[in-house]
Protein backbone atom coordinates (compact mmCIF):
# COMPACT_ATOMS: atom_id res chain seq x y z
CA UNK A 1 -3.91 13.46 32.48
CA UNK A 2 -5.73 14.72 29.52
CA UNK A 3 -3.23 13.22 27.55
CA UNK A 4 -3.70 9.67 28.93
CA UNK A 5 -6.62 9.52 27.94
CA UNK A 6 -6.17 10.71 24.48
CA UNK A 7 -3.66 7.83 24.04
CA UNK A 8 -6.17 4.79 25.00
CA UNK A 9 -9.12 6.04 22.83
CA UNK A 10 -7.05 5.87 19.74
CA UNK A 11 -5.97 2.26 21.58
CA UNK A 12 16.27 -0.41 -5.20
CA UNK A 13 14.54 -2.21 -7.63
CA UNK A 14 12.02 0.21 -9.61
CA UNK A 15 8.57 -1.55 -10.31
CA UNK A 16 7.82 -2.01 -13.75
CA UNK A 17 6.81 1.33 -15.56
CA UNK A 18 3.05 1.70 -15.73
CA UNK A 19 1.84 4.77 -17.36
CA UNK A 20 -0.49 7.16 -14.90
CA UNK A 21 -3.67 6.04 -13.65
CA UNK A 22 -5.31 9.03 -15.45
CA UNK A 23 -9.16 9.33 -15.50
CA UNK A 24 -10.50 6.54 -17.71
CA UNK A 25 -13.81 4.36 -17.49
CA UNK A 26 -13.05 0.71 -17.10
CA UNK A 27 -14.80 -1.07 -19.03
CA UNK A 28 -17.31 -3.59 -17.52
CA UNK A 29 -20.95 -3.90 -16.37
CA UNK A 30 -20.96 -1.64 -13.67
CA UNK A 31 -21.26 2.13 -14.35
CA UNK A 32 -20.44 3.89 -11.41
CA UNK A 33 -21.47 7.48 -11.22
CA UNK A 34 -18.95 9.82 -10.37
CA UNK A 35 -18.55 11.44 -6.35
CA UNK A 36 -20.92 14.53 -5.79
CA UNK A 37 -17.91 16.35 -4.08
CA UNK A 38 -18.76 18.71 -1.58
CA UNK A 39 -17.20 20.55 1.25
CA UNK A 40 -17.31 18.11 4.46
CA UNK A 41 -19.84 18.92 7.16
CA UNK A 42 -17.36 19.74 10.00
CA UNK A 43 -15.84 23.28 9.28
CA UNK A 44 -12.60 22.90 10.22
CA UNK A 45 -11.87 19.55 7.76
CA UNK A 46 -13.61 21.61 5.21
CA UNK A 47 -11.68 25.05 5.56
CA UNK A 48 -8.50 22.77 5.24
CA UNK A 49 -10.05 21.30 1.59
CA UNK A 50 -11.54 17.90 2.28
CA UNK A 51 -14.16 17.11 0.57
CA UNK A 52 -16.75 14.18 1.33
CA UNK A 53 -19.06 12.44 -1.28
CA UNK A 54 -20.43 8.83 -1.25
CA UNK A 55 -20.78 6.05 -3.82
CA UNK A 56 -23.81 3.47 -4.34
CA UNK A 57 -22.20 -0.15 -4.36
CA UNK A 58 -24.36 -3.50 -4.25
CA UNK A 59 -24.89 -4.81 -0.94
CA UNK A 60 -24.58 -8.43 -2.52
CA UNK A 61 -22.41 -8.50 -5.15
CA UNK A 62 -24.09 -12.10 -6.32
CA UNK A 63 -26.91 -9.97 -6.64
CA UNK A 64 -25.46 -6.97 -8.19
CA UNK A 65 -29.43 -5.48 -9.61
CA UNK A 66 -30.78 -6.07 -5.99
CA UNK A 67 -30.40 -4.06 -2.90
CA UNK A 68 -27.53 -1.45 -2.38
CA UNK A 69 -25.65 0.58 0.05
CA UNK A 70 -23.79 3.37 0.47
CA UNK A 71 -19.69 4.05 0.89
CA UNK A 72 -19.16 7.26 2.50
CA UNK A 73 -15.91 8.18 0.55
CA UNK A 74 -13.32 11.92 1.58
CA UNK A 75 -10.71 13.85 -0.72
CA UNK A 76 -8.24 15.39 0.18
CA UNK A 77 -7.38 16.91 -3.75
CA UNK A 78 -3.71 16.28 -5.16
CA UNK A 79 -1.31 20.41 -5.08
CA UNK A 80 0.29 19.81 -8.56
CA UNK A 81 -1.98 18.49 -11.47
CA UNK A 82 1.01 18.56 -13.77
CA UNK A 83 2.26 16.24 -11.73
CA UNK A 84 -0.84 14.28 -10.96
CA UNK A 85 -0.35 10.37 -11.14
CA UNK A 86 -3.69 9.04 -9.76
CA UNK A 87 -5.09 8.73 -6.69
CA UNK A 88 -4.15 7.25 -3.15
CA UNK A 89 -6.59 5.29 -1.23
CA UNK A 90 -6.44 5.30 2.64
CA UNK A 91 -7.06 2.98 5.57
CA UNK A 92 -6.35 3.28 9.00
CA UNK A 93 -7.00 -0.11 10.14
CA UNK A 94 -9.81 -1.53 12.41
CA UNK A 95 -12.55 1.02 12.86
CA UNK A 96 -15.12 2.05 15.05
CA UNK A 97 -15.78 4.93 13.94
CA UNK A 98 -15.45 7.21 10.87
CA UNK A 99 -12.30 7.96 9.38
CA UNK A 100 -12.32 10.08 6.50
CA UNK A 101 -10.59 12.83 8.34
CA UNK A 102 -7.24 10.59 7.74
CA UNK A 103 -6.02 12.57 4.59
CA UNK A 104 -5.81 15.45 6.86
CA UNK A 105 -4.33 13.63 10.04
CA UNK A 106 -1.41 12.23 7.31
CA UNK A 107 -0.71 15.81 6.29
CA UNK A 108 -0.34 16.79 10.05
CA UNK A 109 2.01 13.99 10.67
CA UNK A 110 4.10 15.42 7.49
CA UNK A 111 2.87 13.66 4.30
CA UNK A 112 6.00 14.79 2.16
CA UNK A 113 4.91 17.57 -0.01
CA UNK A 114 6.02 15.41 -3.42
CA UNK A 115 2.99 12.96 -2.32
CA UNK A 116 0.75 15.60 -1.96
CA UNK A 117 1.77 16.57 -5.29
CA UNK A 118 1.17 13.31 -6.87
CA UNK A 119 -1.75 12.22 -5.70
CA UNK A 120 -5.50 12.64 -4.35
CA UNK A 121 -5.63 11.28 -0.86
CA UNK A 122 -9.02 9.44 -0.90
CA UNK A 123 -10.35 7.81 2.35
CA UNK A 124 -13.39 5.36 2.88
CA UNK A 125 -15.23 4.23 5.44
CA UNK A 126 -15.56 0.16 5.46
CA UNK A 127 -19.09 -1.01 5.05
CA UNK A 128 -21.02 -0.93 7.89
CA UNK A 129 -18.85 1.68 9.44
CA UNK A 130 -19.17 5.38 9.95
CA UNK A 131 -20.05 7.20 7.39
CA UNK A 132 -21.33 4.15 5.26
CA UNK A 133 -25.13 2.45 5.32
CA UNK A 134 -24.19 1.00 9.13
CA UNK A 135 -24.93 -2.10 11.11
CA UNK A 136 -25.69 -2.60 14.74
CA UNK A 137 -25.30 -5.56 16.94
CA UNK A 138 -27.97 -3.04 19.40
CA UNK A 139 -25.50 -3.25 22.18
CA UNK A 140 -26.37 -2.02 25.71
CA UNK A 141 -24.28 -0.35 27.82
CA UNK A 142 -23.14 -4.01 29.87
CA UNK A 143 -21.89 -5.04 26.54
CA UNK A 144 -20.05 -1.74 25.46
CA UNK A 145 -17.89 -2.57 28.29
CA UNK A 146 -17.02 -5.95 26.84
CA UNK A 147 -13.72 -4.93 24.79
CA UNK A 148 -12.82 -7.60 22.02
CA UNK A 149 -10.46 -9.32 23.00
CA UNK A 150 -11.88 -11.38 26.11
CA UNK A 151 -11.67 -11.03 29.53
CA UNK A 152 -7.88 -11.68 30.90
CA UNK A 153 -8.84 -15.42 32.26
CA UNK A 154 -7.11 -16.51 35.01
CA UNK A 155 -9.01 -19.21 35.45
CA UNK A 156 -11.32 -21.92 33.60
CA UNK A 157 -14.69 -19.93 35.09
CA UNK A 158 -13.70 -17.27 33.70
CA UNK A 159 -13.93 -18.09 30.25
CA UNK A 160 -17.40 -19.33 30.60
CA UNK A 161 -18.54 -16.16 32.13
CA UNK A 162 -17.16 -14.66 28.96
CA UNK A 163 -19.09 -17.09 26.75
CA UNK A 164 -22.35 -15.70 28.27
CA UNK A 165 -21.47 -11.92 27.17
CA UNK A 166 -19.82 -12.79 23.95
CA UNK A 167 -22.80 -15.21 22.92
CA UNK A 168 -25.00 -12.26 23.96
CA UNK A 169 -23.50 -9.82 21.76
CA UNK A 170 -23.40 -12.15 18.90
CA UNK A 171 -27.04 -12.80 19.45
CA UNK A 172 -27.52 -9.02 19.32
CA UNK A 173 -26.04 -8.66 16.07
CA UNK A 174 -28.14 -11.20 14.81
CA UNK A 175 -31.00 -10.00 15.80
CA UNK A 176 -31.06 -6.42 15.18
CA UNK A 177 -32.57 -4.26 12.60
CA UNK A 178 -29.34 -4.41 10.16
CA UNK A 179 -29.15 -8.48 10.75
CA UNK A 180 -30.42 -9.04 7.03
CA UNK A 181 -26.85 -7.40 6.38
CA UNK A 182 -24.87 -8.92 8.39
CA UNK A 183 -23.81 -12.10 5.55
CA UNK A 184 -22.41 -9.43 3.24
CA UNK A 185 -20.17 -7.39 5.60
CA UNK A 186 -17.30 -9.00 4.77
CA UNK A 187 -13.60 -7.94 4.07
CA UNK A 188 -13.71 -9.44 0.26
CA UNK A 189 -16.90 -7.11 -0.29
CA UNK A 190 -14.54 -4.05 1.51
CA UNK A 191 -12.52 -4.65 -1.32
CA UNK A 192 -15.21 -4.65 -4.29
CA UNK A 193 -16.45 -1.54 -2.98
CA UNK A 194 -13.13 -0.40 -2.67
CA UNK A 195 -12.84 -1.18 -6.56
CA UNK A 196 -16.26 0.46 -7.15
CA UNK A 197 -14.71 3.37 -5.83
CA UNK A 198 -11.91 3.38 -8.19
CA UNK A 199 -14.55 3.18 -11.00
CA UNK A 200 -16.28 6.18 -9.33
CA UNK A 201 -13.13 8.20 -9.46
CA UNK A 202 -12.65 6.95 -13.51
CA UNK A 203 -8.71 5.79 -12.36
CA UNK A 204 -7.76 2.70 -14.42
CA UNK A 205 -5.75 1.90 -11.10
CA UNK A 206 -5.38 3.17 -7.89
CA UNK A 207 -2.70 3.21 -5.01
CA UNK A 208 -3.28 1.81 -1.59
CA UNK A 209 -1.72 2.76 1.87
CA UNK A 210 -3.37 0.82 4.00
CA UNK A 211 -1.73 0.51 8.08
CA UNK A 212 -2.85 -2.38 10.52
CA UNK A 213 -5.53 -4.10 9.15
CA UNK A 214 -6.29 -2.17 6.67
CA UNK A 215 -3.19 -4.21 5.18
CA UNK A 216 -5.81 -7.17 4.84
CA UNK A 217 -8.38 -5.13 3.11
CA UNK A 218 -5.32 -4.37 0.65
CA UNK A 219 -4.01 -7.61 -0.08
CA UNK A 220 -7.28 -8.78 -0.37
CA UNK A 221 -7.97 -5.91 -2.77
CA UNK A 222 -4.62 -6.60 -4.88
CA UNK A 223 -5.54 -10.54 -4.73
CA UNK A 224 -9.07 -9.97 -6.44
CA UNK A 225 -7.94 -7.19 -8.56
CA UNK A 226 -4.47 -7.19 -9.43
CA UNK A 227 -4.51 -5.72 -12.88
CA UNK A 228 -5.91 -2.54 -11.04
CA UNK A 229 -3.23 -2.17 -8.49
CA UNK A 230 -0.57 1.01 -9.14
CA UNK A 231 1.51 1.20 -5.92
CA UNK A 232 0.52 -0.65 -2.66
CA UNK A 233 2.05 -0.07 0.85
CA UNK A 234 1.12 -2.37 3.43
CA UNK A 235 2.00 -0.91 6.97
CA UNK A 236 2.43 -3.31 9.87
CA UNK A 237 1.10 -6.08 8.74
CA UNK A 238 -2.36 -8.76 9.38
CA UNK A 239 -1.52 -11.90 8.63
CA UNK A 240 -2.99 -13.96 5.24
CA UNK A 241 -6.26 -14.82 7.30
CA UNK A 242 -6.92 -11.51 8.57
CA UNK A 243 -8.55 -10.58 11.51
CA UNK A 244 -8.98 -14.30 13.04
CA UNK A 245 -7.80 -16.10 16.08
CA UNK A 246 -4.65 -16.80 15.05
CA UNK A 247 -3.68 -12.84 14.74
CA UNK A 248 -5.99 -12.70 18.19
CA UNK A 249 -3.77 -15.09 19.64
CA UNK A 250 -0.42 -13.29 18.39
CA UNK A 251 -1.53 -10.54 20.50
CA UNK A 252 0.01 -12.68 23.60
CA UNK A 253 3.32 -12.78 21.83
CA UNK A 254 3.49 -9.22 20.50
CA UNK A 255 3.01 -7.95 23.85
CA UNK A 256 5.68 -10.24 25.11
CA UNK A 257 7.45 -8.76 22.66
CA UNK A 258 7.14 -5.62 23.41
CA UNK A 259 6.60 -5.07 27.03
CA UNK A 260 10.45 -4.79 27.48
CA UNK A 261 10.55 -1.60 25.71
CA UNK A 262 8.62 -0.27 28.37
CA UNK A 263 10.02 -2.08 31.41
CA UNK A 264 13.62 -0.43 30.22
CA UNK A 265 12.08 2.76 29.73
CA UNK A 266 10.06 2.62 33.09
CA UNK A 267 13.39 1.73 35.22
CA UNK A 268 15.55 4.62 33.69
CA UNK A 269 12.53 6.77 35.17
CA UNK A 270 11.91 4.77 38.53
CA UNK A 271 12.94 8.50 40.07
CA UNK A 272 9.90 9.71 38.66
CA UNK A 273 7.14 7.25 38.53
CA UNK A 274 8.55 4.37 41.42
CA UNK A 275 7.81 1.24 39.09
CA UNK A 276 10.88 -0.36 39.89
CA UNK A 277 14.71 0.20 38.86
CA UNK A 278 15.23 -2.55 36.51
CA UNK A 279 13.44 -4.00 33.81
CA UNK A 280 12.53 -7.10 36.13
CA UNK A 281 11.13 -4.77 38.78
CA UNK A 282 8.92 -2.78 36.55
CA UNK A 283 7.24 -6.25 35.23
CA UNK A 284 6.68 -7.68 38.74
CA UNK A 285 5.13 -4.42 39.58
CA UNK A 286 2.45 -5.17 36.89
CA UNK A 287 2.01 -9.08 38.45
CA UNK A 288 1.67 -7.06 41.87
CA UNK A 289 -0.83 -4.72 40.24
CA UNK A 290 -3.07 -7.27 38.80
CA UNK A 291 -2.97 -9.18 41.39
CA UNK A 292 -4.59 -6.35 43.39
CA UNK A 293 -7.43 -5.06 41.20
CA UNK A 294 -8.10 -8.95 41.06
CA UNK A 295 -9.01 -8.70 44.53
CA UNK A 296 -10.00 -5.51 44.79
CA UNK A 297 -10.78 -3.07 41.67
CA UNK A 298 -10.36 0.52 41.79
CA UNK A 299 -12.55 2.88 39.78
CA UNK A 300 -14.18 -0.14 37.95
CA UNK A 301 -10.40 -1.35 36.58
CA UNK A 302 -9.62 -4.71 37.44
CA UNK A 303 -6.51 -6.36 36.77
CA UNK A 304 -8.00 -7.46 33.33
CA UNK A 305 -8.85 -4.14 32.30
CA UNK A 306 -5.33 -3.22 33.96
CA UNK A 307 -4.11 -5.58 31.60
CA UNK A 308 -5.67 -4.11 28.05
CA UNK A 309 -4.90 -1.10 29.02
CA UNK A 310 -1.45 -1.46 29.30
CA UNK A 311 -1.38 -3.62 26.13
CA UNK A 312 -3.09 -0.78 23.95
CA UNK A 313 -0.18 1.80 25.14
CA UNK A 314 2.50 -0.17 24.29
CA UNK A 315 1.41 0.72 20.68
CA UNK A 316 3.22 3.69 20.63
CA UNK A 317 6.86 4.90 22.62
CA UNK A 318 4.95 8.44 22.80
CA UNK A 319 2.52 6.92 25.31
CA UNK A 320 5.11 5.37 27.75
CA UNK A 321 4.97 8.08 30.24
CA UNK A 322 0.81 7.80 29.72
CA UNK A 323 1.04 4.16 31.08
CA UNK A 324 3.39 4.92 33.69
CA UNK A 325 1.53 7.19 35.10
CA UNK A 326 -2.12 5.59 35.08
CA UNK A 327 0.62 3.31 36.85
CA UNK A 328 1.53 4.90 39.11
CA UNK A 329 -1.65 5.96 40.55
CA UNK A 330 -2.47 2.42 40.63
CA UNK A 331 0.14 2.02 42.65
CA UNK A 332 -1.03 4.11 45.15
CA UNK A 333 -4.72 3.62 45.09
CA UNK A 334 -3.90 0.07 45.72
CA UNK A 335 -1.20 0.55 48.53
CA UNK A 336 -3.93 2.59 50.99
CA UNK A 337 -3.54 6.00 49.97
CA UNK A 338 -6.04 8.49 49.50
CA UNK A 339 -6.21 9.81 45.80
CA UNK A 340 -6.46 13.50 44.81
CA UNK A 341 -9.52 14.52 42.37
CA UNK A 342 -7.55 14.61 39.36
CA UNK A 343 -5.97 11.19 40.34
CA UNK A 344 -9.63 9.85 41.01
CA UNK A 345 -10.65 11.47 37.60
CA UNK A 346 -7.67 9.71 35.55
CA UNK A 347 -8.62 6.40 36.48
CA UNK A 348 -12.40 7.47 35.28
CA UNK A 349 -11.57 7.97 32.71
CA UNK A 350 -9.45 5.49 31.48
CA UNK A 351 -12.30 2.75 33.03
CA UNK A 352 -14.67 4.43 30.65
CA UNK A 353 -13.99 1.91 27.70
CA UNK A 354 -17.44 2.13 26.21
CA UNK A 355 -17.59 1.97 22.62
CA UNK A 356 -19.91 0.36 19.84
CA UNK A 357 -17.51 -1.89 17.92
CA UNK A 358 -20.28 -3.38 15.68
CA UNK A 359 -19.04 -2.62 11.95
CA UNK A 360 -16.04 -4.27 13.05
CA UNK A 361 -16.94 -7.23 14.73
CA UNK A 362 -18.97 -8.33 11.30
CA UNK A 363 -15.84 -7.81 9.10
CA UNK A 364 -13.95 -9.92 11.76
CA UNK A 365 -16.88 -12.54 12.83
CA UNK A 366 -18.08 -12.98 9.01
CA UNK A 367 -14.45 -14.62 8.72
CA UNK A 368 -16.09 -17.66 10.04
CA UNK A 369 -13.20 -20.11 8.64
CA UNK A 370 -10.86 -18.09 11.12
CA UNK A 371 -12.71 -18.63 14.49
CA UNK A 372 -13.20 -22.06 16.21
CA UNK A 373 -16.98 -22.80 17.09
CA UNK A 374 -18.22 -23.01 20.71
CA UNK A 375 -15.66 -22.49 23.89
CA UNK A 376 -13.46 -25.72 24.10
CA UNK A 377 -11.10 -24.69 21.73
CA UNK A 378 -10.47 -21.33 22.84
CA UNK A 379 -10.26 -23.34 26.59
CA UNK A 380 -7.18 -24.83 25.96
CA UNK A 381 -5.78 -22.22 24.04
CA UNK A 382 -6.19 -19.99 27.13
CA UNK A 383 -4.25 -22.30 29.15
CA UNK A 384 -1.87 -22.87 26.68
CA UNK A 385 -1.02 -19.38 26.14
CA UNK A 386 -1.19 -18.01 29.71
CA UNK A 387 2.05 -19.75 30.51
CA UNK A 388 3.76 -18.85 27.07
CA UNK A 389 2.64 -15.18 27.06
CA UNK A 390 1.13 -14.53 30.65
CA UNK A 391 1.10 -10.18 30.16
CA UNK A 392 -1.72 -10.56 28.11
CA UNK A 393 -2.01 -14.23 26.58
CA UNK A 394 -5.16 -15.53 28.20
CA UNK A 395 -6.78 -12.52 27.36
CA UNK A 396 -5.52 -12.79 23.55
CA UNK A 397 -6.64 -16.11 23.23
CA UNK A 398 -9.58 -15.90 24.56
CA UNK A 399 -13.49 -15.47 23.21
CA UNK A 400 -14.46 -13.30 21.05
CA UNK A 401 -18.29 -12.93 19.68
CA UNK A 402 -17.29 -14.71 16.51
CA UNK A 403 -17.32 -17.99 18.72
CA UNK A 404 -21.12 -17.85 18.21
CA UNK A 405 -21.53 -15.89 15.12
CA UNK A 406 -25.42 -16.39 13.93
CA UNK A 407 -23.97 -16.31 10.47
CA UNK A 408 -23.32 -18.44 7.52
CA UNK A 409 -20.36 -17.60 5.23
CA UNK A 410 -21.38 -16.39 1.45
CA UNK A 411 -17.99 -17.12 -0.16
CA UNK A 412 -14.87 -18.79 1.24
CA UNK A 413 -12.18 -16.42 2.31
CA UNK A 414 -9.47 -14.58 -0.07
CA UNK A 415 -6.71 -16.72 -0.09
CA UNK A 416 -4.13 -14.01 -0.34
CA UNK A 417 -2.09 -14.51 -3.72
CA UNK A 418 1.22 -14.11 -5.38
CA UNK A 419 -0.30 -13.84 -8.89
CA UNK A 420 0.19 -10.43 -9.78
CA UNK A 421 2.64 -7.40 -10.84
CA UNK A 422 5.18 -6.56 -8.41
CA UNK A 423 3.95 -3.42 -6.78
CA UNK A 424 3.35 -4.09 -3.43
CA UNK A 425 5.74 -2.41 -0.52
CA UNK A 426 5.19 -4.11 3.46
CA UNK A 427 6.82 -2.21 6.41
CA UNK A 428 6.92 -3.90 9.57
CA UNK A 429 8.29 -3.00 13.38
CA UNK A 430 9.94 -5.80 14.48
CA UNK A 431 8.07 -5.43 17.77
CA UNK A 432 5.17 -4.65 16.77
CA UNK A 433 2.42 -5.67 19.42
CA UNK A 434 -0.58 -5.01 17.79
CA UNK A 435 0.38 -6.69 14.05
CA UNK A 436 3.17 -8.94 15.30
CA UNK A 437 6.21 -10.18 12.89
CA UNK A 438 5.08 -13.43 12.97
CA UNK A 439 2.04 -12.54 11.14
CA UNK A 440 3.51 -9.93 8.42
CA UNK A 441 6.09 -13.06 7.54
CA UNK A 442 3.55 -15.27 6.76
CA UNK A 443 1.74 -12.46 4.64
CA UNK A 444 5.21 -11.72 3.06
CA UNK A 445 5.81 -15.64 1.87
CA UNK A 446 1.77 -15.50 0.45
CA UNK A 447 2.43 -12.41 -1.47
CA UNK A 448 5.75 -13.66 -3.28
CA UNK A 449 7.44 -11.64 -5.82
CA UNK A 450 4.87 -8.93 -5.86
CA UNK A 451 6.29 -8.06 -2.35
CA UNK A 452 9.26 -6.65 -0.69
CA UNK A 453 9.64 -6.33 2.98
CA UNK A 454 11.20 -3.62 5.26
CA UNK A 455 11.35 -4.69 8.37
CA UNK A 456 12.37 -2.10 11.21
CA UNK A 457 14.55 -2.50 14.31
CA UNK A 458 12.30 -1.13 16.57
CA UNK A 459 8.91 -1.29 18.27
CA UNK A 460 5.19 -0.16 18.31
CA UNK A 461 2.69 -0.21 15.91
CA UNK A 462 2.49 1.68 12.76
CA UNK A 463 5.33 2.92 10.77
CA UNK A 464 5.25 5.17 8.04
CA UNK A 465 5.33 9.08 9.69
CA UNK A 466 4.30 7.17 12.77
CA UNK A 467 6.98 6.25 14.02
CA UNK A 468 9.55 8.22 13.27
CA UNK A 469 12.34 6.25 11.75
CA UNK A 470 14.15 8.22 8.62
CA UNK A 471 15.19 4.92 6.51
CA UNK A 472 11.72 3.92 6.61
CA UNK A 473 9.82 7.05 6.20
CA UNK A 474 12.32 7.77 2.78
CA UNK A 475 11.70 3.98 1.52
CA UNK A 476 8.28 4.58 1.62
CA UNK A 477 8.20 7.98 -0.06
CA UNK A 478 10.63 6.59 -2.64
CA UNK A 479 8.24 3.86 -3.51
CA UNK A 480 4.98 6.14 -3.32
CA UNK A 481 6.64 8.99 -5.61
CA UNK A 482 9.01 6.99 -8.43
CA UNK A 483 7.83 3.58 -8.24
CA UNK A 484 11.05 2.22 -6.34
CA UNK A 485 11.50 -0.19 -4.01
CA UNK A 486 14.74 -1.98 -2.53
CA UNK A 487 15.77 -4.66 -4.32
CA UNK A 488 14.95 -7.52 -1.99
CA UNK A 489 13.70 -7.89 1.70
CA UNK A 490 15.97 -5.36 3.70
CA UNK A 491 16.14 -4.23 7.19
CA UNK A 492 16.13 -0.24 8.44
CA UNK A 493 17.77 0.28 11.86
CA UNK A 494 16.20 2.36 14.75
C-alpha cells in the first residue's frame, strides 16, 4: 500500500573536441561570487557529501543593478580530479518542491562510476522554487486540490466550473505577497540564472542533463548561450514551446499511447487483480470505473481524479501493479463491498493530492504566447479531444490557471534554435505519456544539426537509469564521458 502511494507523489559521431571546461572567469559585466559550500542541512545528504550553497542572480535581468534573488544551488563533488572535465548541471523536470537531493538520487539509480569521475553533479532549484527566493499564488486548501491539468470534463458545465477555480488561483497568484515577481519567473530567466551559475562555479562551459521539462530549460539554455554549452542530454523531451497547451493537450495522446502497456500487463495478471483477461477488458473496466465514482465517489476520488491518477502511473512499468491495485479496490468499493482499514486507508491516501504547485505554474503561465485567453478555446478543444483521446483527453485539454494569467509577458518566448555547436544528445520513449513523441520530434527538427535523437522502443517516462534499457543507458554514458554520439538519429530496442 505504502508503495502506492510513494508512486503518485513522485506523479558514433564524436562532437567536435573542446578542451575541458576548467575553472576560468568569463569575461563580462557580471562578477559572480563563487558558492559558499557547505555541508547540506539534512544529515543524511550531507554524510553522503552534498554540499548546498546559493548564488545572488538579478531578479530582472533588464535591470541587472536593481533587485535580486537567490538560486539555491547542491554539489555533489566529482571522485577523480585528474580526470575532472567540468561540471554537470541537473534538472529533474517540473517541480514543486526542492530538488537538490538529485545528485544523490542519480548515484542510487547507478550513475556509472566514469561520470562520477568526470564531473561535479550540480543541481538547482528553478526560481521561485524550493530552495530559491519563492513565490506563492497563497493557495487554500480548496485550491490545493485543484491538480493542473483540469478537471476530466465530461460535459460543457464542467469546464466552466473549472474556469471559476482556475481564475481563482490565477487571481491568487496575482495578488499575493510575491506578485511583484511574478513577470520575471520565466523559463528564459531559469536559464540566465542557470548561466550565472556557471559563472559562479568559474567553468567556461558547463554540461546539462536535464529529464522532462527540464529539457526546455536546456534548450532554452543552449539557444541563449550556445558558445557555453559542453555536452547536453535532453531526456524525454518538451516540445519547442515548452510547457503550453499544446504539450497539455499531448497529454490525451500520450496516454492513449500508453495505456496499452498496462491493459496487456493487467490481463496477463487478471488471476490476481480481476481487471479483465484481455487488453479490451481491462480498458472497459476503467469506462465502468469512472462511470461509477461519476455517480458516486469513494473516499473523495471521482472518476476524474480516477482518471489522473491512473495517468500519472502509467509513467513508469514499476508502478503497474500500484495502479492495479488502487484498482482493484475500486472495484470493490464500487461493486457493494465493505472495505478493510488498510483498503479504506489506500484510497486516503491516494485522494490526498494536496500540493502547492505555485513556482511552477509561473514558469508555465508566464508563457503567455502558449495558452489561449478566456474558456472558448479550450471549449472546443475539450470536445475535440474527448473523442480522439477519451482516457484522459478532456482532462488534457482542458483549463489551466494560465487561461487568466494577471500577467503581461517581459520578452517574447525562446524560439528554440539550430545555431550552435553540435553537442546536444535527446533520448526519447516512444511511448512516453508524460513528454509524448510528437513533441520531442518537433524539438528534434528546431534543434537541427546540433542534435541527434535516440528514440527507444518502449514506454514510460524518463530514460536514462530510469528505465532500464542497456543501449540507451551506454549511448548516454558514451556521450557524457568521450564526447560521442551516434552518427545520426537511431533507434535502441526494448
Amino acid at each position: 500500500m505504502a508503495a502506492l502511494a510513494v508512486a503518485t507523489a513522485s506523479a558514433a559521431a564524436v562532437v567536435a573536441p573542446s578542451a575541458p571546461a576548467r575553472a576560468a572567469r568569463p569575461p563580462g559585466p557580471a562578477r559572480v561570487a563563487a558558492p559558499d559550500w557547505r555541508p547540506c542541512p539534512d544529515a543524511a545528504q550531507a554524510a553522503a557529501g552534498l554540499q548546498c550553497s546559493s548564488v545572488e542572480v538579478p531578479l530582472d535581468y533588464r535591470a541587472p543593478a536593481g533587485r535580486t534573488i537567490t538560486i539555491g544551488i547542491s554539489r555533489l563533488p566529482g571522485t577523480d580530479p585528474a580526470r575532472r572535465r567540468g561540471a554537470l548541471v541537473l534538472n529533474p523536470g517540473g517541480q514543486f518542491a526542492s530538488e537538490l537531493s538529485l545528485p544523490l538520487r542519480l548515484v542510487a539509480l547507478g550513475l556509472p562510476s566514469t561520470v562520477r569521475e568526470r564531473y561535479d553533479l550540480i543541481a538547482f532549484d528553478p526560481r521561485g522554487i524550493g530552495a530559491s527566493t519563492p513565490v506563492t499564488c497563497d493557495l487554500d486548501a480548496p485550491h490545493l486540490f485543484t491538480i493542473p491539468p483540469a478537471r476530466y470534463a465530461r460535459v460543457r458545465a464542467d469546464i466552466t466550473a473549472d474556469a471559476g477555480r482556475m481564475r481563482a488561483i490565477a487571481d491568487g497568484c496575482g495578488s499575493s505577497g510575491s506578485a511583484a515577481s511574478l513577470p520575471h519567473m520565466t523559463v528564459a530567466n531559469v536559464a540566465r540564472d542557470l548561466d550565472r551559475i556557471r559563472q559562479a562555479l568559474g567553468e567556461e562551459r558547463v554540461s546539462y542533463l536535464g529529464y522532462s521539462f527540464g529539457t526546455y530549460i536546456g534548450a532554452v539554455y543552449a539557444t541563449l548561450f550556445p558558445g557555453r554549452t559542453d555536452r547536453v542530454v535532453l531526456d524525454s523531451v518538451v516540445g519547442p514551446g515548452g510547457m503550453d497547451h499544446t504539450w497539455s493537450r499531448r497529454l490525451g495522446l500520450g496516454a492513449e499511447q500508453r495505456f496499452p502497456d498496462f491493459a496487456a500487463w493487467a490481463a496477463d495478471e487478471d488471476v490476481r487483480y480481476g481487471l479483465g483477461d484481455t487488453p479490451h477488458r481491462v480498458r472497459a473496466t476503467m469506462s465502468r470505473l469512472a462511470g461509477r465514482l461519476d455517480r458516486a465517489p469513494v473516499e473523495r476520488i471521482d472518476g476524474s481524479l480516477l482518471r489522473y491518477l491512473t495517468f500519472a502511473l502509467l509513467f513508469s512499468d514499476a508502478t503497474f501493479p500500484a495502479l492495479a491495485q488502487f484498482w482493484a479496490v475500486l472495484n470493490k468499493a464500487t461493486s457493494g463491498s465493505t472495505l478493510d482499514p488498510d483498503e479504506v486507508t489506500l484510497l486516503r491516501q491516494m485522494s490526498n493530492t494536496a500540493f502547492d504547485f505555485s513556482g511552477l505554474l509561473h514558469l508555465a503561465c508566464n508563457n503567455v504566447e502558449g495558452w489561449p485567453r478566456g474558456v472558448r478555446a479550450y471549449e472546443r478543444d475539450v470536445a475535440l479531444d474527448r473523442e480522439r483521446y477519451p482516457l484522459f483527453g478532456a482532462a488534457s485539454a482542458g483549463l489551466w490557471p494560465c487561461a487568466f494569467w494577471p500577467a503581461r509577458t517581459v520578452e517574447p518566448r525562446v524560439r528554440i534554435s539550430d545555431d550552435g555547436p553540435s553537442d546536444i544528445l535527446m533520448v526519447q520513449n516512444r511511448r512516453d505519456p508524460g513528454t509524448p513523441l510528437a513533441g520531442a520530434l518537433q524539438t528534434r527538427r528546431a534543434l537541427g544539426q546540433r542534435a541527434r535523437m535516440i528514440t527507444v522502443e518502449q514506454g514510460g517516462h524518463l530514460v536514462y537509469l530510469h528505465s532500464g534499457n542497456a543501449c540507451a543507458d551506454a549511448a548516454v554514458t558514451q556521450f557524457l564521458v568521450l564526447g560521442v554520439r551516434p552518427g545520426a538519429d537511431r533507434v535502441c530496442p526494448r
